[in-house]
C-alpha atoms as a PDB file:
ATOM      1  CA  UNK A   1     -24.891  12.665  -8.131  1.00  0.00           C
ATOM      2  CA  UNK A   2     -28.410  12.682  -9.307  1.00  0.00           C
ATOM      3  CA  UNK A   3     -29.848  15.543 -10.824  1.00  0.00           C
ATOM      4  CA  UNK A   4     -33.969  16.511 -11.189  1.00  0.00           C
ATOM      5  CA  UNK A   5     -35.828  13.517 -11.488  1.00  0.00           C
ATOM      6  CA  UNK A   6     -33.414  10.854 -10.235  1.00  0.00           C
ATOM      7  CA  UNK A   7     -31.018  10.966 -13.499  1.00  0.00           C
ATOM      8  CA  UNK A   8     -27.170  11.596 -13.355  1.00  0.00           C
ATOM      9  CA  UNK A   9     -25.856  14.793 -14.368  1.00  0.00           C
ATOM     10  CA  UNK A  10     -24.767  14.711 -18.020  1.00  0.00           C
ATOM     11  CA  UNK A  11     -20.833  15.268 -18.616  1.00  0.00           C
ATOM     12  CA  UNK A  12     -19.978  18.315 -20.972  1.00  0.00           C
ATOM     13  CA  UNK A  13     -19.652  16.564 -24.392  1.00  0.00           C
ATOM     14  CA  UNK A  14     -22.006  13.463 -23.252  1.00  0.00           C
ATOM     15  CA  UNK A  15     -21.422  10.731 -20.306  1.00  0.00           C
ATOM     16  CA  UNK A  16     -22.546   9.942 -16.966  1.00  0.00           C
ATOM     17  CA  UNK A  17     -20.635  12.488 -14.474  1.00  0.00           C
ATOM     18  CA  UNK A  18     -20.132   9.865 -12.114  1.00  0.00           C
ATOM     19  CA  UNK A  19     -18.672   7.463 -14.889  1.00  0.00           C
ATOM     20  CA  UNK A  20     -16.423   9.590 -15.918  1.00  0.00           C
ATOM     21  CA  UNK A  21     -15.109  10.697 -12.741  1.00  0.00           C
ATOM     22  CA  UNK A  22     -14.724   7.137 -11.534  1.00  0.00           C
ATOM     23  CA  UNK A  23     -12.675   6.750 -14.778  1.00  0.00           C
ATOM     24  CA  UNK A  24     -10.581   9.643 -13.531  1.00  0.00           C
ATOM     25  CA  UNK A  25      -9.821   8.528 -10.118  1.00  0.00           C
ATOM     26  CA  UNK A  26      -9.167   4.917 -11.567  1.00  0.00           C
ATOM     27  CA  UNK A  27      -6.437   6.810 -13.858  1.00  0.00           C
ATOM     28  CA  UNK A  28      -5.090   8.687 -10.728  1.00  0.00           C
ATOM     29  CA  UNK A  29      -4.547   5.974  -8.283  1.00  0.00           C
ATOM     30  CA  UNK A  30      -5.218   2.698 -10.027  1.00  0.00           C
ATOM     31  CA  UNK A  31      -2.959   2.900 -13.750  1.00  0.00           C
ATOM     32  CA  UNK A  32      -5.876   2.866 -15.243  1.00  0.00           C
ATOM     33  CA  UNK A  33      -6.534   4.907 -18.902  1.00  0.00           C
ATOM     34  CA  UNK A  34      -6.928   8.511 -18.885  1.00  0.00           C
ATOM     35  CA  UNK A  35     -10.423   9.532 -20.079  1.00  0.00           C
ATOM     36  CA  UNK A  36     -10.856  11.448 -23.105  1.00  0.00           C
ATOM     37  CA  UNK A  37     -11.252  15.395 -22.889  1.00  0.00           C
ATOM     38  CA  UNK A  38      -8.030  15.385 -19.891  1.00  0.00           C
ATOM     39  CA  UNK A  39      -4.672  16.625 -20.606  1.00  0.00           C
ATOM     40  CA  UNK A  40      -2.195  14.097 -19.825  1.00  0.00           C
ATOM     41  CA  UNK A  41       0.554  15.862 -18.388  1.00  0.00           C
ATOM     42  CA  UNK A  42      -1.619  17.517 -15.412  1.00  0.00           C
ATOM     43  CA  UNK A  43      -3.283  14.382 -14.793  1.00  0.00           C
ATOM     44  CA  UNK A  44       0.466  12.323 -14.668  1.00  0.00           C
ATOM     45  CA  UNK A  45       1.528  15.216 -12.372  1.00  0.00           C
ATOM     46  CA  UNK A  46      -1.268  14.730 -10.134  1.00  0.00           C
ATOM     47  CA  UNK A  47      -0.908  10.323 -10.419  1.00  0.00           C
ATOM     48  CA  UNK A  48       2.530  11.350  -9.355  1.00  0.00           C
ATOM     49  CA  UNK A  49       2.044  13.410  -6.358  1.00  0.00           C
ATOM     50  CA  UNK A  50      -0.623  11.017  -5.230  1.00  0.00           C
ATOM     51  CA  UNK A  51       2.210   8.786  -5.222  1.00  0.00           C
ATOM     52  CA  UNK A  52       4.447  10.634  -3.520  1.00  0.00           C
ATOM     53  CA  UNK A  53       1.469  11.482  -0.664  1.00  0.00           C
ATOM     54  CA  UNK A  54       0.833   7.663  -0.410  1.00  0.00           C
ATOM     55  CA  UNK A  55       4.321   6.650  -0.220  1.00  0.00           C
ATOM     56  CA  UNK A  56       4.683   8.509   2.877  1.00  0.00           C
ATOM     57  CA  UNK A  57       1.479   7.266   4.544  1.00  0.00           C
ATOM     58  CA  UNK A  58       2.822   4.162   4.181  1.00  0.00           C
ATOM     59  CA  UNK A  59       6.176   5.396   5.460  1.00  0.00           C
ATOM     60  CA  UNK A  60       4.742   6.224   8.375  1.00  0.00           C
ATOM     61  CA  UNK A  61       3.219   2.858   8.940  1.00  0.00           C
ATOM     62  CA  UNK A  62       6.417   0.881   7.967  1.00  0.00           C
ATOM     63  CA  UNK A  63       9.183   3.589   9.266  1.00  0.00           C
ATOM     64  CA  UNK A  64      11.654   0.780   9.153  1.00  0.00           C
ATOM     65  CA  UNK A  65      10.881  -0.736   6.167  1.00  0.00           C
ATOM     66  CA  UNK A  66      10.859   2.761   4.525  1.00  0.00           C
ATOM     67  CA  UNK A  67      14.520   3.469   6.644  1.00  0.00           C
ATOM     68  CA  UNK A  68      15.760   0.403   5.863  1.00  0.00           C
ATOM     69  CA  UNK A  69      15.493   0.984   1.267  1.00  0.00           C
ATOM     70  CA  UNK A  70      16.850   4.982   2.290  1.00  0.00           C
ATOM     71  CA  UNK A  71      17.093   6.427  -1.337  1.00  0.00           C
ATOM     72  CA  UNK A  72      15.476   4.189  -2.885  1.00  0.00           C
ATOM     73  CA  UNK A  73      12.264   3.762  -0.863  1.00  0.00           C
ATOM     74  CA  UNK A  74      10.543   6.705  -2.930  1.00  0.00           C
ATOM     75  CA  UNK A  75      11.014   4.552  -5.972  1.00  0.00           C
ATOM     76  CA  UNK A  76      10.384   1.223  -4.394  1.00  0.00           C
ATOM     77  CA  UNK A  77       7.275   2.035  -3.235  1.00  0.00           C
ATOM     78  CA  UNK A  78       6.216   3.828  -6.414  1.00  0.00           C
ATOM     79  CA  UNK A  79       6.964   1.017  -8.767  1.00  0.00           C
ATOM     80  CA  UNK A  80       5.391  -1.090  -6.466  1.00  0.00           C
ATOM     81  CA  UNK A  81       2.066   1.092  -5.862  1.00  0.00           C
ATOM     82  CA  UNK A  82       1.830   2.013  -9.796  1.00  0.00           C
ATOM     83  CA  UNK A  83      -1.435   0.564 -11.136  1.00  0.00           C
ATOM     84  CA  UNK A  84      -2.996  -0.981  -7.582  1.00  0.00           C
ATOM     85  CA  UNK A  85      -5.469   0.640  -5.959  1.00  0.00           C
ATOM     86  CA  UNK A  86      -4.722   1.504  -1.933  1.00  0.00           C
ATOM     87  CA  UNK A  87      -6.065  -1.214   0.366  1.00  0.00           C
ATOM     88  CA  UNK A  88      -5.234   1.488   3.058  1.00  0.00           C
ATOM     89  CA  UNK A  89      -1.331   2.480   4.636  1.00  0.00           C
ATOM     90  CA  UNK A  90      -0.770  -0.523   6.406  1.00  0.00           C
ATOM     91  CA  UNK A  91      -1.827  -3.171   4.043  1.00  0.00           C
ATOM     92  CA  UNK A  92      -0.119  -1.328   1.231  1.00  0.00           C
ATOM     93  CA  UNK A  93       3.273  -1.711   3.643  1.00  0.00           C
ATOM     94  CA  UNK A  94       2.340  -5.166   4.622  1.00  0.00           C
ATOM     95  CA  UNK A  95       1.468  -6.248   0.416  1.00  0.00           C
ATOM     96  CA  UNK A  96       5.174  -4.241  -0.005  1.00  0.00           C
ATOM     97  CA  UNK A  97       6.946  -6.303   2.564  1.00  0.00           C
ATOM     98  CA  UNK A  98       5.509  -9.242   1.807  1.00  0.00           C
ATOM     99  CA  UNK A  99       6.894  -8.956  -1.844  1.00  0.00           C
ATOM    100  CA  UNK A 100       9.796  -8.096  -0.913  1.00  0.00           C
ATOM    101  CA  UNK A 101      10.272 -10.778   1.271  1.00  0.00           C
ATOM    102  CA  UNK A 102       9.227 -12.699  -1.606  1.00  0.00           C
ATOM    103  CA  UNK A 103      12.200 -11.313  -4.416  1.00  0.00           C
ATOM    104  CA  UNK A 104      14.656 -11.504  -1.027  1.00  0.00           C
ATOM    105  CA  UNK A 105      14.623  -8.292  -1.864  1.00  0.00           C
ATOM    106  CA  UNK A 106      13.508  -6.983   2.170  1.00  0.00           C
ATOM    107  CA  UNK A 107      16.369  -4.693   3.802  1.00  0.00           C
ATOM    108  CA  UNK A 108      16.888  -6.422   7.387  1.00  0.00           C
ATOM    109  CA  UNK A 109      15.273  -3.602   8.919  1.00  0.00           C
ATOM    110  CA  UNK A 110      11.906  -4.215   6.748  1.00  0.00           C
ATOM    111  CA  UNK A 111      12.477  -7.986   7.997  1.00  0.00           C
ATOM    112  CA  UNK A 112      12.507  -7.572  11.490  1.00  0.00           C
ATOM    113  CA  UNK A 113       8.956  -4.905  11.815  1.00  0.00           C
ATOM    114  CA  UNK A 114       7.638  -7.406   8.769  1.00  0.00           C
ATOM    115  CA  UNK A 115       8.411 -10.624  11.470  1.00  0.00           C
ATOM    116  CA  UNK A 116       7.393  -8.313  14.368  1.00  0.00           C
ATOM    117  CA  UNK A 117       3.957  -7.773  12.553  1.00  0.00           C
ATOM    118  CA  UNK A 118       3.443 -11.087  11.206  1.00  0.00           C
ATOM    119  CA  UNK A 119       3.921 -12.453  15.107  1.00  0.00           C
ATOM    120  CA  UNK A 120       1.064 -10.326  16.546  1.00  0.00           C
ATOM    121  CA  UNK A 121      -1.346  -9.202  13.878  1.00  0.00           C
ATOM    122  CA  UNK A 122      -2.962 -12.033  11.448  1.00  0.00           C
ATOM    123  CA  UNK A 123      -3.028 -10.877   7.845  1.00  0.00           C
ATOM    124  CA  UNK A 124      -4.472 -12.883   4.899  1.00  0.00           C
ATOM    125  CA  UNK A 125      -4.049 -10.165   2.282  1.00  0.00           C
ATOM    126  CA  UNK A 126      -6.850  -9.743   1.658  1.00  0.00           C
ATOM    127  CA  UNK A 127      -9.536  -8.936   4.787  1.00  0.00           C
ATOM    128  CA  UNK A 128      -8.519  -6.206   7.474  1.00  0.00           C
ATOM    129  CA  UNK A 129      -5.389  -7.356   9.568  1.00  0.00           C
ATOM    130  CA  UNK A 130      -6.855  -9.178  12.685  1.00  0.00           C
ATOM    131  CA  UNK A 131      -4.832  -9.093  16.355  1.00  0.00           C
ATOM    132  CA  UNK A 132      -3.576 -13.060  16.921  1.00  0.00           C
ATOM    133  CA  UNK A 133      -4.958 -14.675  20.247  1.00  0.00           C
ATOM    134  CA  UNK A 134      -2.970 -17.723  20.145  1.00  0.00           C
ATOM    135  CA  UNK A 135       0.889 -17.839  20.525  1.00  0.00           C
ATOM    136  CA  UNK A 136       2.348 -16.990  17.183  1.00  0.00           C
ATOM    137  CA  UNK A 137       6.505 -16.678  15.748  1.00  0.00           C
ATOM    138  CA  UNK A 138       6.694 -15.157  12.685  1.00  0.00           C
ATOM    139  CA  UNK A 139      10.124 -15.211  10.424  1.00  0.00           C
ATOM    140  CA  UNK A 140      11.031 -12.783   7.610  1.00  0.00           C
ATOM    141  CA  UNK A 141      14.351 -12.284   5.977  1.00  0.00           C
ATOM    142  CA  UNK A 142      16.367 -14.253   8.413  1.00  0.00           C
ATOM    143  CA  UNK A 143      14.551 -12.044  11.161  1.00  0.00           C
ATOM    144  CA  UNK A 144      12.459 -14.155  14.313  1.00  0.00           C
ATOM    145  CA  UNK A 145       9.440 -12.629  16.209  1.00  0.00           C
ATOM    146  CA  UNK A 146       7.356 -14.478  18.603  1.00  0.00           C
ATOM    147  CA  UNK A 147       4.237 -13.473  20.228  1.00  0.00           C
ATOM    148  CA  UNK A 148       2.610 -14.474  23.803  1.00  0.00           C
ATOM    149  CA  UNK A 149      -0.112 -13.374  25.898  1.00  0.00           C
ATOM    150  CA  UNK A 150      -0.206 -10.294  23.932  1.00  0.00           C
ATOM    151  CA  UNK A 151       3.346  -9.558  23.845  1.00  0.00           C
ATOM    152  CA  UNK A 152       5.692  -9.517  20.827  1.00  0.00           C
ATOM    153  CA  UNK A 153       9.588 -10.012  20.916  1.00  0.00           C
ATOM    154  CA  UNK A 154      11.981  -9.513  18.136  1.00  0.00           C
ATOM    155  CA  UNK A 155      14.160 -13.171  19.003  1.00  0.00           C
ATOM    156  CA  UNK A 156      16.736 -13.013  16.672  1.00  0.00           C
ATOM    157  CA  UNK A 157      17.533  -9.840  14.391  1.00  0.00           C
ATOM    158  CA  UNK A 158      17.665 -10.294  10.467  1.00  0.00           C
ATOM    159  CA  UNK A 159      21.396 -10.454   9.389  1.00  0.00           C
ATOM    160  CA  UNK A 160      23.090  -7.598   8.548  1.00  0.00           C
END
């Protein structure tokens, strides 16, 4: 925030404010390094509830992928999520999935919303997901989805 006379406010013990809080937030949500002057164990406690608060956004989002890892979900998604920045709950779920998918790792019920997704709503990875206009069958973990005139059905269920 600029102070008088257009500068930045000035940090306690030197620094741009703004600097340093960007440095912060990047050490909250994005693994990056923890600034000097902060205590590290209330600024890990924090990283981890901000963790905890974005895993179930993306829950949320992804219900079945989240139902399908149970237990482990909590710790799939934070090992995952550790040192990326959020593109947002559903991209997060989508990146998730799509690694998953990837390690053939992806619980059947992941497969089948990741297949039901992929049939109606394009997604690059990296620009905002996009509704499909054209017919479109998606396939994840065994898992078939096809979409037409709007209209998306799960064809075959992932293996259990």
């Amino acid at each position: 925030m600029a102070g008088p006379g257009g500068r930045h406010a000035q940090a306690p013990g030197g620094g741009d404010l703004a600097g340093r809080q960007a440095e912060l937030v990047a050490a909250l949500v994005a693994g990056g390094p923890l600034p000097p002057g902060f205590a590290t164990a209330p600024v890990e406690a924090a990283r981890r509830a901000l963790l905890r608060k974005r895993a179930g956004d993306v829950a949320r989002h992804w219900p079945l992928l989240a139902a399908g890892l149970g237990d482990a979900w909590p710790a799939t998604f934070a090992g995952w999520a550790a040192g990326r920045p959020t593109n947002g709950s559903l991209r997060d779920g989508w990146d998730l999935a799509r690694e998953l998918r990837d390690r053939d790792t992806l619980p059947p019920l992941g497969a089948e919303e990741l297949a039901v997704r992929e049939a109606a709503i394009r997604y690059d990875g990296r620009t905002a997901p996009r509704p499909r206009r054209l017919p479109a069958v998606a396939r994840a973990g065994g898992a078939v989805a096809a979409q037409l005139a709007g209209r998306v059905r799960l064809l075959r269920p992932a293996p259990r």
